[in-house]
C-alpha atoms as a PDB file:
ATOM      1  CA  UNK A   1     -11.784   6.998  -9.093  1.00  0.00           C
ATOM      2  CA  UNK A   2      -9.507   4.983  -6.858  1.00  0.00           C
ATOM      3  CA  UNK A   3     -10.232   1.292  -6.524  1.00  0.00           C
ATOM      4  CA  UNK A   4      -9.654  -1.181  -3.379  1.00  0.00           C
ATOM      5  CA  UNK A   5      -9.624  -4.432  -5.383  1.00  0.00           C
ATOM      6  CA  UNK A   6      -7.181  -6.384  -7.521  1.00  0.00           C
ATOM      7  CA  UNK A   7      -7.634  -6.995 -11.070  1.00  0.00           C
ATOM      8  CA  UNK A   8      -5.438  -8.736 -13.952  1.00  0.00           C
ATOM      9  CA  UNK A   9      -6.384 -12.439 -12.609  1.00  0.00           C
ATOM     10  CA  UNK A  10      -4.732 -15.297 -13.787  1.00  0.00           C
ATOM     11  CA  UNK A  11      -6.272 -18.903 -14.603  1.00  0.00           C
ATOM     12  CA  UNK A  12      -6.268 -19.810 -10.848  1.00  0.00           C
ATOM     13  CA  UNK A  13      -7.673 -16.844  -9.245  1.00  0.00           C
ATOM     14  CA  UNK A  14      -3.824 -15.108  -7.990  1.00  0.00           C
ATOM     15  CA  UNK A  15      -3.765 -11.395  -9.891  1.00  0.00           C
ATOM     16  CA  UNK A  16      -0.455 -10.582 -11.749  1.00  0.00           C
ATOM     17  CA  UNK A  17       1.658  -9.059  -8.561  1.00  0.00           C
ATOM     18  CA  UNK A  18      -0.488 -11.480  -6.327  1.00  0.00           C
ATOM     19  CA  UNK A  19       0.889 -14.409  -4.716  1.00  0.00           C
ATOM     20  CA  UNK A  20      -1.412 -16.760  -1.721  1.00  0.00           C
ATOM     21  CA  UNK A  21       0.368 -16.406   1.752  1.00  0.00           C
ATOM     22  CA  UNK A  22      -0.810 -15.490   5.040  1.00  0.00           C
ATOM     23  CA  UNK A  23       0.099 -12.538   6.072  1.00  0.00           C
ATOM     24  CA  UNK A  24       3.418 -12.087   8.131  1.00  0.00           C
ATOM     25  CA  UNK A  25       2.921  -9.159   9.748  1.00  0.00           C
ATOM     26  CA  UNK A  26       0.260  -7.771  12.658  1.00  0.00           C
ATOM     27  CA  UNK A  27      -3.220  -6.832  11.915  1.00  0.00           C
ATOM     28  CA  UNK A  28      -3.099  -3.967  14.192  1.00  0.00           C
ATOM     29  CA  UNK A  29      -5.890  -0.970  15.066  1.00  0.00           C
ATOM     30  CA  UNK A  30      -4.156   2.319  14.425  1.00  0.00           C
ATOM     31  CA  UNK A  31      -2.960   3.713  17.755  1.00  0.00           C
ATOM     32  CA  UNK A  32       0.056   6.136  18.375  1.00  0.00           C
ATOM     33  CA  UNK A  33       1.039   8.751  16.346  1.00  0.00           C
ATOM     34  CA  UNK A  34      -0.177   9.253  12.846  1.00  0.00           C
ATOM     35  CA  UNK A  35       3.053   9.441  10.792  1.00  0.00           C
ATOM     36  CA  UNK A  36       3.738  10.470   7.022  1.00  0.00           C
ATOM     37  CA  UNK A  37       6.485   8.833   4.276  1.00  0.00           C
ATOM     38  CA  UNK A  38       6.444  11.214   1.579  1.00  0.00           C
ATOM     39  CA  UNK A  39       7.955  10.331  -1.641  1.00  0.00           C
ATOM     40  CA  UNK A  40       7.754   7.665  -4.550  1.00  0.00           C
ATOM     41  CA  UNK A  41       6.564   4.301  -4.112  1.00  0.00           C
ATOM     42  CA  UNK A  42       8.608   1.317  -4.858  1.00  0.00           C
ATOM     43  CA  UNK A  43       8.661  -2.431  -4.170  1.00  0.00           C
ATOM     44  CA  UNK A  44       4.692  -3.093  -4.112  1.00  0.00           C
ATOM     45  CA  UNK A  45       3.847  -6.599  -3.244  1.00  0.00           C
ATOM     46  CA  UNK A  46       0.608  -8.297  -3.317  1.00  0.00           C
ATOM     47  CA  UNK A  47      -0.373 -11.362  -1.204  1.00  0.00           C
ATOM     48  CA  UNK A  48      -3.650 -12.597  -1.292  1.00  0.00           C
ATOM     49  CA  UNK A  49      -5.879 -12.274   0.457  1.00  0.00           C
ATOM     50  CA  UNK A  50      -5.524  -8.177   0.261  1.00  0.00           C
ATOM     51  CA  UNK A  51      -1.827  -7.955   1.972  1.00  0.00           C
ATOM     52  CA  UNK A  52       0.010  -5.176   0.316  1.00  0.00           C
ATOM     53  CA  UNK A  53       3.407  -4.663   1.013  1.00  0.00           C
ATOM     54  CA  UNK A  54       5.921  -1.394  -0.184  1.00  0.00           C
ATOM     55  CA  UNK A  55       8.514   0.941   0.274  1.00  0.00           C
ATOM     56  CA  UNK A  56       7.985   4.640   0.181  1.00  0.00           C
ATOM     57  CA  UNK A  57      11.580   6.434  -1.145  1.00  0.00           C
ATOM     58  CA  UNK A  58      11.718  10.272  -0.148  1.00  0.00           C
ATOM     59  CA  UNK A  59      14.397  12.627   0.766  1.00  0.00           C
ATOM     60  CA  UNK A  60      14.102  11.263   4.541  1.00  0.00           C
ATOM     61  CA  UNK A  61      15.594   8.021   3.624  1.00  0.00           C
ATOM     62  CA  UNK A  62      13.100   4.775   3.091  1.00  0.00           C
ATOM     63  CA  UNK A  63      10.412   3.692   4.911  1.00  0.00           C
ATOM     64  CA  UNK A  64       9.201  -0.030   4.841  1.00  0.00           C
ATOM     65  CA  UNK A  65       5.199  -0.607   5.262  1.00  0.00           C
ATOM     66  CA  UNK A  66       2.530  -2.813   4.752  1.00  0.00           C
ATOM     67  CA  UNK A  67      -1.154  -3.493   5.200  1.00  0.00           C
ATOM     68  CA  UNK A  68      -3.183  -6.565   5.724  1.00  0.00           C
ATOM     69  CA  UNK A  69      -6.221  -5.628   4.173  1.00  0.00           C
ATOM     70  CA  UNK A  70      -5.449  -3.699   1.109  1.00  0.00           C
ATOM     71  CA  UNK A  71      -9.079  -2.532   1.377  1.00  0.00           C
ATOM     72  CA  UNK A  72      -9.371  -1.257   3.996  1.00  0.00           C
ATOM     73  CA  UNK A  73      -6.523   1.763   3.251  1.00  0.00           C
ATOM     74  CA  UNK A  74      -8.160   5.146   2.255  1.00  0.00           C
ATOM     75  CA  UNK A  75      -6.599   5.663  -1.215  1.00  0.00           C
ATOM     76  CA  UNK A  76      -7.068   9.434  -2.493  1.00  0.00           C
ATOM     77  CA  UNK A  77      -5.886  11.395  -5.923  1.00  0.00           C
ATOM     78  CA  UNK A  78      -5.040  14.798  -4.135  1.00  0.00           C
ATOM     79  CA  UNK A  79      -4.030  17.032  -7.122  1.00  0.00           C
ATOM     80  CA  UNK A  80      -5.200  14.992 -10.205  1.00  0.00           C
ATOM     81  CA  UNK A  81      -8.112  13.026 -11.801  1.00  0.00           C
ATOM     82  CA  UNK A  82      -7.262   9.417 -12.508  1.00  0.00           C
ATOM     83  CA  UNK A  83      -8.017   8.449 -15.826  1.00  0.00           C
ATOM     84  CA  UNK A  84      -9.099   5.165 -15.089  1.00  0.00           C
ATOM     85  CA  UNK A  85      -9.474   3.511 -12.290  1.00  0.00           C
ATOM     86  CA  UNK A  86      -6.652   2.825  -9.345  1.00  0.00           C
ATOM     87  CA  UNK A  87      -5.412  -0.640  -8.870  1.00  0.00           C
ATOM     88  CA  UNK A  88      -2.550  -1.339  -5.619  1.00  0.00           C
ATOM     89  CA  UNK A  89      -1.069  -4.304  -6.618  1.00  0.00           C
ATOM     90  CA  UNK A  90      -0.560  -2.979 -10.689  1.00  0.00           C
ATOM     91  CA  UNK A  91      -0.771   0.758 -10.294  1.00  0.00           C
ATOM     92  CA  UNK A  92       1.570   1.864  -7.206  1.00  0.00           C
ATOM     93  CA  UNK A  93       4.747   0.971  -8.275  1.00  0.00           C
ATOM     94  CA  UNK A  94       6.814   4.274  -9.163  1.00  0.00           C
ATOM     95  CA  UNK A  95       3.823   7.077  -8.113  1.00  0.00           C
ATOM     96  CA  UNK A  96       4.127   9.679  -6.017  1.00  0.00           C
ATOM     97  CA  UNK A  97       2.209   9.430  -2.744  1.00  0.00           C
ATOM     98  CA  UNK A  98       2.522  10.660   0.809  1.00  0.00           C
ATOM     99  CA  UNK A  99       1.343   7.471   3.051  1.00  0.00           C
ATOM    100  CA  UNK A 100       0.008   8.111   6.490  1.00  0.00           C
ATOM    101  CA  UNK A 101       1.191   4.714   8.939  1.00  0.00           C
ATOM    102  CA  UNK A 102       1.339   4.316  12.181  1.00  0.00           C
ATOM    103  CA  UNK A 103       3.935   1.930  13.775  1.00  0.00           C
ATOM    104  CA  UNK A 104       3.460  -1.508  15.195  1.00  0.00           C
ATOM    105  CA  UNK A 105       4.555  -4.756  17.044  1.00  0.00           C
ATOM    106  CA  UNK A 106       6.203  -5.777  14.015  1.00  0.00           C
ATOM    107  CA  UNK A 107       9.684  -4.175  13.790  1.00  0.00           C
ATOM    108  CA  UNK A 108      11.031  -5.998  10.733  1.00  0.00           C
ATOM    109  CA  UNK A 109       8.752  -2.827   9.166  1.00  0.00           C
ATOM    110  CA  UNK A 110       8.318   0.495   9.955  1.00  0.00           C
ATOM    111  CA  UNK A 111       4.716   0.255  10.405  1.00  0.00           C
ATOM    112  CA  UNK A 112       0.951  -0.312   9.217  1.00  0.00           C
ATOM    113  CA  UNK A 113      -0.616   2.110   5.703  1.00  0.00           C
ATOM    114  CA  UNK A 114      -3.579   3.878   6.606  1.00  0.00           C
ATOM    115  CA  UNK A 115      -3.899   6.382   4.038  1.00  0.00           C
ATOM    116  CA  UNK A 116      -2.078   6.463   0.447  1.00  0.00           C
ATOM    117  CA  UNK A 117      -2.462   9.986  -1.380  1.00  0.00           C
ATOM    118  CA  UNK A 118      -1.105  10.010  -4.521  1.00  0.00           C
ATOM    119  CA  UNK A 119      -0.024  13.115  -6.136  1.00  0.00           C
ATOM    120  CA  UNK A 120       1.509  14.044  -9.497  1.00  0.00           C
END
């Protein structure tokens, strides 16, 4: 089962990878091409309230991308049953994924998560 929420909450309310900011980069409705990053995840970063930042390594090179609303991103297991359930902001880091974005405004990224599916 894949979870949209953060867990691991400290005394005042911030989860573990979580820090309080407003988010820095467009809310945007997908539009444009649907594009794919395959390869590990790396640098996941947690603002509250549900901003997820990372970085999706491959063979292409890097690609930089982000979402406002961490639950709002259809997270799937697509050749594997998690054991427990998923968490963003704790779990990401280092897992295999293929992450559907599509690029906006914003070009200090390379665009806006739609889909992470995580693969072993």
């Amino acid at each position: 089962m894949v979870t949209q929420g953060p867990v691991g909450k400290q005394a005042d309310g911030v989860g573990a990878n979580e820090e309080q900011s407003a988010p820095k980069h467009p809310t945007e409705t997908p539009h444009g091409p649907d594009l794919m990053a395959q390869g590990v995840i790396r640098s996941v970063h947690c603002n509250r309230p549900g901003v997820l930042e990372l970085r999706v390594e491959g063979a292409k090179g890097s690609v930089s991308l982000y979402s406002n609303d961490a639950y709002k991103i259809d997270y799937r297991a697509l050749n594997f049953t998690p054991k427990d359930e998923i968490h963003p902001c704790q779990d990401l880091e280092g897992m295999k994924a293929r992450v559907h974005y599509f690029r906006t405004a914003d070009k200090t990224v390379d665009g806006q998560i739609t889909i992470i599916a995580l693969n072993k």
